[in-house]
N, C-alpha and C. Protein backbone atom coordinates (compact mmCIF):
# COMPACT_ATOMS: atom_id res chain seq x y z
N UNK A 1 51.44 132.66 59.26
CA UNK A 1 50.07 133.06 59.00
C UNK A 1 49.45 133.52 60.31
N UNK A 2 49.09 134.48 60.79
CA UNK A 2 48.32 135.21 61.41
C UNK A 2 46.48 135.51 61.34
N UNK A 3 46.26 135.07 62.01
CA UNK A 3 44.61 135.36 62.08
C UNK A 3 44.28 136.46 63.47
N UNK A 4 43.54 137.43 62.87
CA UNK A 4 43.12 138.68 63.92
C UNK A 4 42.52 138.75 63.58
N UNK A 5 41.53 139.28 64.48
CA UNK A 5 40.25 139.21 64.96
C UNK A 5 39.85 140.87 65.03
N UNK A 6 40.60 141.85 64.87
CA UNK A 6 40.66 143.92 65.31
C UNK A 6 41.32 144.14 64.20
N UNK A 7 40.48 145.41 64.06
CA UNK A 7 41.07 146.67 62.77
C UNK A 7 42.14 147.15 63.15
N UNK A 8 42.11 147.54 64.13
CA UNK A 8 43.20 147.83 64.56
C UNK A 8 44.43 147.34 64.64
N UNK A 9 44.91 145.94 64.96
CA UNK A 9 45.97 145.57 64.98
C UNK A 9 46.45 145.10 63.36
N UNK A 10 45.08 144.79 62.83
CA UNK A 10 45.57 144.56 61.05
C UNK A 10 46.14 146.00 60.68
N UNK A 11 45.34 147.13 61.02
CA UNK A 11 46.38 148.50 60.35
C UNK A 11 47.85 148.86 60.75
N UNK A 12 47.79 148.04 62.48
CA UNK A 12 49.54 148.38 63.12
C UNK A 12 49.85 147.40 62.32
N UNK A 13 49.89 146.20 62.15
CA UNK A 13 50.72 145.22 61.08
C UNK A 13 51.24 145.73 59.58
N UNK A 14 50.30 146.30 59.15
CA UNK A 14 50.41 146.89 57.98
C UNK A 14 51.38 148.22 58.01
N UNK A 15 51.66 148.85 58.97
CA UNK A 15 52.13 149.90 59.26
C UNK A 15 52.93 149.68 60.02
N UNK A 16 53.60 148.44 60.30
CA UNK A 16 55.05 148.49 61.25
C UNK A 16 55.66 147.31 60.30
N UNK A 17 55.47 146.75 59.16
CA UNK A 17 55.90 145.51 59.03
C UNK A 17 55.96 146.10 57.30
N UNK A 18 57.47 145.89 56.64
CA UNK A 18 57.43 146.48 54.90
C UNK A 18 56.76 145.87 54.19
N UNK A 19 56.35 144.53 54.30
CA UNK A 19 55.66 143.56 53.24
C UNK A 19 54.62 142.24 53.98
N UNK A 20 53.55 143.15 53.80
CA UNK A 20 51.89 142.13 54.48
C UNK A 20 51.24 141.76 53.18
N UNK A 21 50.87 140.48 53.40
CA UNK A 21 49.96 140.43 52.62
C UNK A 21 48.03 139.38 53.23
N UNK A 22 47.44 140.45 52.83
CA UNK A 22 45.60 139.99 53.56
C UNK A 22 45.42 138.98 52.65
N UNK A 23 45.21 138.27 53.38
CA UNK A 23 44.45 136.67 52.61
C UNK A 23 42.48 136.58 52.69
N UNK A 24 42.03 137.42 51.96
CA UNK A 24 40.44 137.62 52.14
C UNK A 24 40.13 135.66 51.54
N UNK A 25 39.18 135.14 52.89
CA UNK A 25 38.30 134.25 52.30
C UNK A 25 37.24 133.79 53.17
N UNK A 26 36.56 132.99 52.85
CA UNK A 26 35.29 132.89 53.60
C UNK A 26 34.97 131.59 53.69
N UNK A 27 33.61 130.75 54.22
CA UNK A 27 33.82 129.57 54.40
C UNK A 27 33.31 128.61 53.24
N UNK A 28 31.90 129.41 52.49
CA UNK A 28 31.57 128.82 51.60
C UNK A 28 32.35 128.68 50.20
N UNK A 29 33.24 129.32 50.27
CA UNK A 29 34.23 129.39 49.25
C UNK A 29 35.14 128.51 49.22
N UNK A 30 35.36 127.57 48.16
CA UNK A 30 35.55 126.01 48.36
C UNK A 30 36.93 126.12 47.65
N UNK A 31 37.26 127.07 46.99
CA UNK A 31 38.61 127.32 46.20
C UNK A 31 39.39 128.13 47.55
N UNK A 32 39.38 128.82 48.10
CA UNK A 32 39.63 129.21 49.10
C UNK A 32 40.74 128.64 49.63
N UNK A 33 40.39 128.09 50.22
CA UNK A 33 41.53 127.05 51.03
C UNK A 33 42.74 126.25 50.87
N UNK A 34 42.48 126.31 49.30
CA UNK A 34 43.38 125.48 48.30
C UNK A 34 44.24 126.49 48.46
N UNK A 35 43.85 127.38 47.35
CA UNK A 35 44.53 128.79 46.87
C UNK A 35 45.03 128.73 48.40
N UNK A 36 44.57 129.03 49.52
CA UNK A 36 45.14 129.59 50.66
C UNK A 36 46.80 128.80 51.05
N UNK A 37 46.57 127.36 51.27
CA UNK A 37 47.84 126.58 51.14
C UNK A 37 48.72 126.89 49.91
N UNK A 38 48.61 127.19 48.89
CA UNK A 38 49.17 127.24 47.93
C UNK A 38 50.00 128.57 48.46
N UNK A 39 49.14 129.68 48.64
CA UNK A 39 49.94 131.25 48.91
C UNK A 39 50.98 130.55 50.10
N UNK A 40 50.62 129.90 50.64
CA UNK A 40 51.52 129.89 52.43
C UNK A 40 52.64 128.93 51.86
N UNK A 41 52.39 128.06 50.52
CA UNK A 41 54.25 127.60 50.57
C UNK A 41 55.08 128.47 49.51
N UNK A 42 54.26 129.51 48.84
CA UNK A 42 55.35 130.62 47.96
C UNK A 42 55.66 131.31 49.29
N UNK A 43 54.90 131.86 50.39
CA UNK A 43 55.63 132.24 51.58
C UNK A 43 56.91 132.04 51.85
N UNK A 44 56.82 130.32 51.87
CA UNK A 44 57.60 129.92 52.82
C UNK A 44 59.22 130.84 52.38
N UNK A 45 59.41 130.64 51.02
CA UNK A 45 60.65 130.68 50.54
C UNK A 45 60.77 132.76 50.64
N UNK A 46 59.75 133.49 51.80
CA UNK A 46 59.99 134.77 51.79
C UNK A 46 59.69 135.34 53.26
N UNK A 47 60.31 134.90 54.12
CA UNK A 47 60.71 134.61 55.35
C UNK A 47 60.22 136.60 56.11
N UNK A 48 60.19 137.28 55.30
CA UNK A 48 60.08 138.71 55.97
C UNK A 48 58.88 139.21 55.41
N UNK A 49 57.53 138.28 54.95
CA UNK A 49 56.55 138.77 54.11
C UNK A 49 55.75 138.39 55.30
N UNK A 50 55.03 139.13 56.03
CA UNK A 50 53.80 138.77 57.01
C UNK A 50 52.27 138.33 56.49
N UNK A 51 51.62 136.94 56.67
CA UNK A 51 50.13 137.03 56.06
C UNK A 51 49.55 136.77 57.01
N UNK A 52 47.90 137.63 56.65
CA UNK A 52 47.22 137.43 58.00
C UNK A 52 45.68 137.28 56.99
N UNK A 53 45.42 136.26 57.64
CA UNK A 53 43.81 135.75 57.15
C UNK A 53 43.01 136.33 57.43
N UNK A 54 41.75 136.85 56.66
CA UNK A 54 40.92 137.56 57.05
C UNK A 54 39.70 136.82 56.96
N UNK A 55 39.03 136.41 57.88
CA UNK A 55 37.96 135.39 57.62
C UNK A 55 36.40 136.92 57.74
N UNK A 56 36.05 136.74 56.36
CA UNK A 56 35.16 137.55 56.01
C UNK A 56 33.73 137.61 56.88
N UNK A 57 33.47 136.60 57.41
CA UNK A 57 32.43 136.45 58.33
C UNK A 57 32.29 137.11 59.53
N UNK A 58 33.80 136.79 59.89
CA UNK A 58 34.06 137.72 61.43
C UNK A 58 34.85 139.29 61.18
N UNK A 59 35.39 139.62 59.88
CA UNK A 59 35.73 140.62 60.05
C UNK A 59 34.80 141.47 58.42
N UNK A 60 33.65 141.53 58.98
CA UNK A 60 32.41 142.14 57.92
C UNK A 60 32.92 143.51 57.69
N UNK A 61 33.10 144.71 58.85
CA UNK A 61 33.74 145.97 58.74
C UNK A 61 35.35 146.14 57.80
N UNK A 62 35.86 145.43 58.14
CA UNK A 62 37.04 145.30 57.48
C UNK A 62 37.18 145.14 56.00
N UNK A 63 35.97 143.80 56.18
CA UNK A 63 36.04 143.45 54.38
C UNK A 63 35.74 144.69 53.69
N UNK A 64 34.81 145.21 54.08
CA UNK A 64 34.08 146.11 53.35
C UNK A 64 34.89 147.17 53.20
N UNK A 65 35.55 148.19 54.56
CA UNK A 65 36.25 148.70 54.17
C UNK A 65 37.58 149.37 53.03
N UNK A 66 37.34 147.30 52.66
CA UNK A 66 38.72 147.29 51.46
C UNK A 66 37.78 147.27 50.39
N UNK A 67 36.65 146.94 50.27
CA UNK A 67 36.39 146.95 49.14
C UNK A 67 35.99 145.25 48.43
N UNK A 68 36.51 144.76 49.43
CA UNK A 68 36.31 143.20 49.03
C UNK A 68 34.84 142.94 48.93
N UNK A 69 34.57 142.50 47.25
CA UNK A 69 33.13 141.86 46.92
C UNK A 69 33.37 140.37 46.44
N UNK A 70 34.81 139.78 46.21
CA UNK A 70 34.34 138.39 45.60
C UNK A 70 35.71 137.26 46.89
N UNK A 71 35.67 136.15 46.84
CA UNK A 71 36.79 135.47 47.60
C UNK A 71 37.19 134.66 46.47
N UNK A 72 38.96 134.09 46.75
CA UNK A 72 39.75 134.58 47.76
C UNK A 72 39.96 136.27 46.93
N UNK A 73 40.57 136.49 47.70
CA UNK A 73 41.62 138.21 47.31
C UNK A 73 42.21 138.14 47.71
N UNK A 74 43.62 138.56 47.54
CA UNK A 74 45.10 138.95 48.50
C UNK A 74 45.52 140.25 48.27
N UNK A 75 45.28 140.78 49.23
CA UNK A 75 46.31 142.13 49.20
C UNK A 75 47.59 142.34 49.60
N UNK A 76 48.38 142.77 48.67
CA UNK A 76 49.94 143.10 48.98
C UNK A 76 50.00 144.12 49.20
N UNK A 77 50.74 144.64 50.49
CA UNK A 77 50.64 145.91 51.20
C UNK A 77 52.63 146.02 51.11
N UNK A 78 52.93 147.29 50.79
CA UNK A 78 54.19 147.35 50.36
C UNK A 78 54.57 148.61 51.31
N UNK A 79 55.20 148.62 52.57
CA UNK A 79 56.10 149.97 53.02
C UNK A 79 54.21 150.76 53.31
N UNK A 80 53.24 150.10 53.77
CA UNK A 80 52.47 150.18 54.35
C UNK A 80 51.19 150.83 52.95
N UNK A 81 51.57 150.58 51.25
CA UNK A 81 50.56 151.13 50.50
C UNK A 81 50.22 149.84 49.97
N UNK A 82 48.54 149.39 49.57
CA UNK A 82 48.62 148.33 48.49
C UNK A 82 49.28 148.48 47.35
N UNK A 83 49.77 147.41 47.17
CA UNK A 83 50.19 147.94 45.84
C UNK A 83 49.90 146.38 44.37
N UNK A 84 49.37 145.50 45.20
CA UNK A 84 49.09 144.38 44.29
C UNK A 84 47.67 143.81 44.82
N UNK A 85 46.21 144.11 44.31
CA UNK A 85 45.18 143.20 44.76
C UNK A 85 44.96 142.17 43.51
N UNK A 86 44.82 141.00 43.83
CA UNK A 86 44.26 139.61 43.49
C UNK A 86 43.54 139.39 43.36
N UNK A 87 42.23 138.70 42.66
CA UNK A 87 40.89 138.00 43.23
C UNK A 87 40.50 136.77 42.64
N UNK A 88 39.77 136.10 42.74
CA UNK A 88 39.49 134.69 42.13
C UNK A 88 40.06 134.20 41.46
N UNK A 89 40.61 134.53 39.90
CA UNK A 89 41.15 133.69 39.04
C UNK A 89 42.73 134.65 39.57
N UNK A 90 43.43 133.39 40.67
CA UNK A 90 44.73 133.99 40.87
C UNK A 90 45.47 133.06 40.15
N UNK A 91 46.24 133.77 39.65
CA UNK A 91 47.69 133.39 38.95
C UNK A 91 48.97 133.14 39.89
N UNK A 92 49.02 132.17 40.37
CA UNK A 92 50.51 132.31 41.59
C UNK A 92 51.35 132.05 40.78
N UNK A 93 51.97 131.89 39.90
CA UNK A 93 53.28 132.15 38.92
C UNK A 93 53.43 133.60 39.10
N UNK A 94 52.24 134.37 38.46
CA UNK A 94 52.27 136.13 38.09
C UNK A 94 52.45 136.46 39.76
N UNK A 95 51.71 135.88 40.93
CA UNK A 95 51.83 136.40 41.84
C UNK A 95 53.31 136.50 42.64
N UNK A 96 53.87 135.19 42.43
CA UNK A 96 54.85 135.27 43.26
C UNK A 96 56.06 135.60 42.62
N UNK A 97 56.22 136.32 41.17
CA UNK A 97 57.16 137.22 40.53
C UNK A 97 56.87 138.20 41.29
N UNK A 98 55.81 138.81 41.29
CA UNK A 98 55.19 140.27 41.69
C UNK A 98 56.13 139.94 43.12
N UNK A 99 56.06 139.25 43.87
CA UNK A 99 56.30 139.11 45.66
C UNK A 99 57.91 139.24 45.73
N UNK A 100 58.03 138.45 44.50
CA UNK A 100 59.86 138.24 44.75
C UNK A 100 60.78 139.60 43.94
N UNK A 101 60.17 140.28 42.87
CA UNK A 101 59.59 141.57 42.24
C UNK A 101 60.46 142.45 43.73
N UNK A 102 58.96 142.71 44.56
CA UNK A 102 59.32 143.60 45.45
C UNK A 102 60.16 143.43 46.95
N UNK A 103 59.86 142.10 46.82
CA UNK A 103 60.77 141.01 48.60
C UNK A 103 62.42 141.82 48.06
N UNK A 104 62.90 141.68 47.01
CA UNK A 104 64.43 141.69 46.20
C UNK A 104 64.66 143.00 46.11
N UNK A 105 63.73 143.89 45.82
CA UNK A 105 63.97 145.43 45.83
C UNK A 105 63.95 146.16 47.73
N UNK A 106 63.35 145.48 48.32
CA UNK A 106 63.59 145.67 49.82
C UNK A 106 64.13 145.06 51.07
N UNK A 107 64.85 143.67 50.60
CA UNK A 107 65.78 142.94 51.41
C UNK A 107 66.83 142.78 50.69
């Protein structure tokens, strides 16, 4: 898990690395954190999937940029395109088919 702080280095991540995924959440968001541990042990078992937290407070330009209006969200960034966004009522069964889905078609 990765936390950055620049647009910039979240777009080189996204663009040097086949499979990122943005962890949008914030502080008042009390599901958040749960969900957040939960995403980081389907991780574990996908060793070439990069996540980087986006704490919405400090990265306001960013959020917005994506489009993010509710927390958590996860974006799956695939060979540098989204290609899976998430938001509140996440499904990590549906999610981590989707992960292992595309982890299996590119490792």
């Amino acid at each position: 898990m990765l936390k950055i702080n620049s647009n910039e280095k979240i777009k080189n991540i996204i663009s040097e690395n086949e499979m990122v995924i943005l962890y949008f959440s914030n502080k008042v968001c009390g599901v958040c954190e749960v969900i957040g541990n939960k995403v980081q042990r389907i991780l574990e078992s996908y060793s070439k999937v990069k996540r980087i937290d986006i704490d919405s407070e400090k990265q306001m330009e960013f959020v917005a940029m994506n489009n993010v209006f509710s927390f958590p969200l996860l974006i799956l960034y695939v060979n540098g395109k989204e290609t899976i966004r998430v938001g509140r009522n996440v499904d990590l069964i549906e999610l981590e088919k989707s992960i292992k889905r595309y982890y299996d078609m590119l490792f």
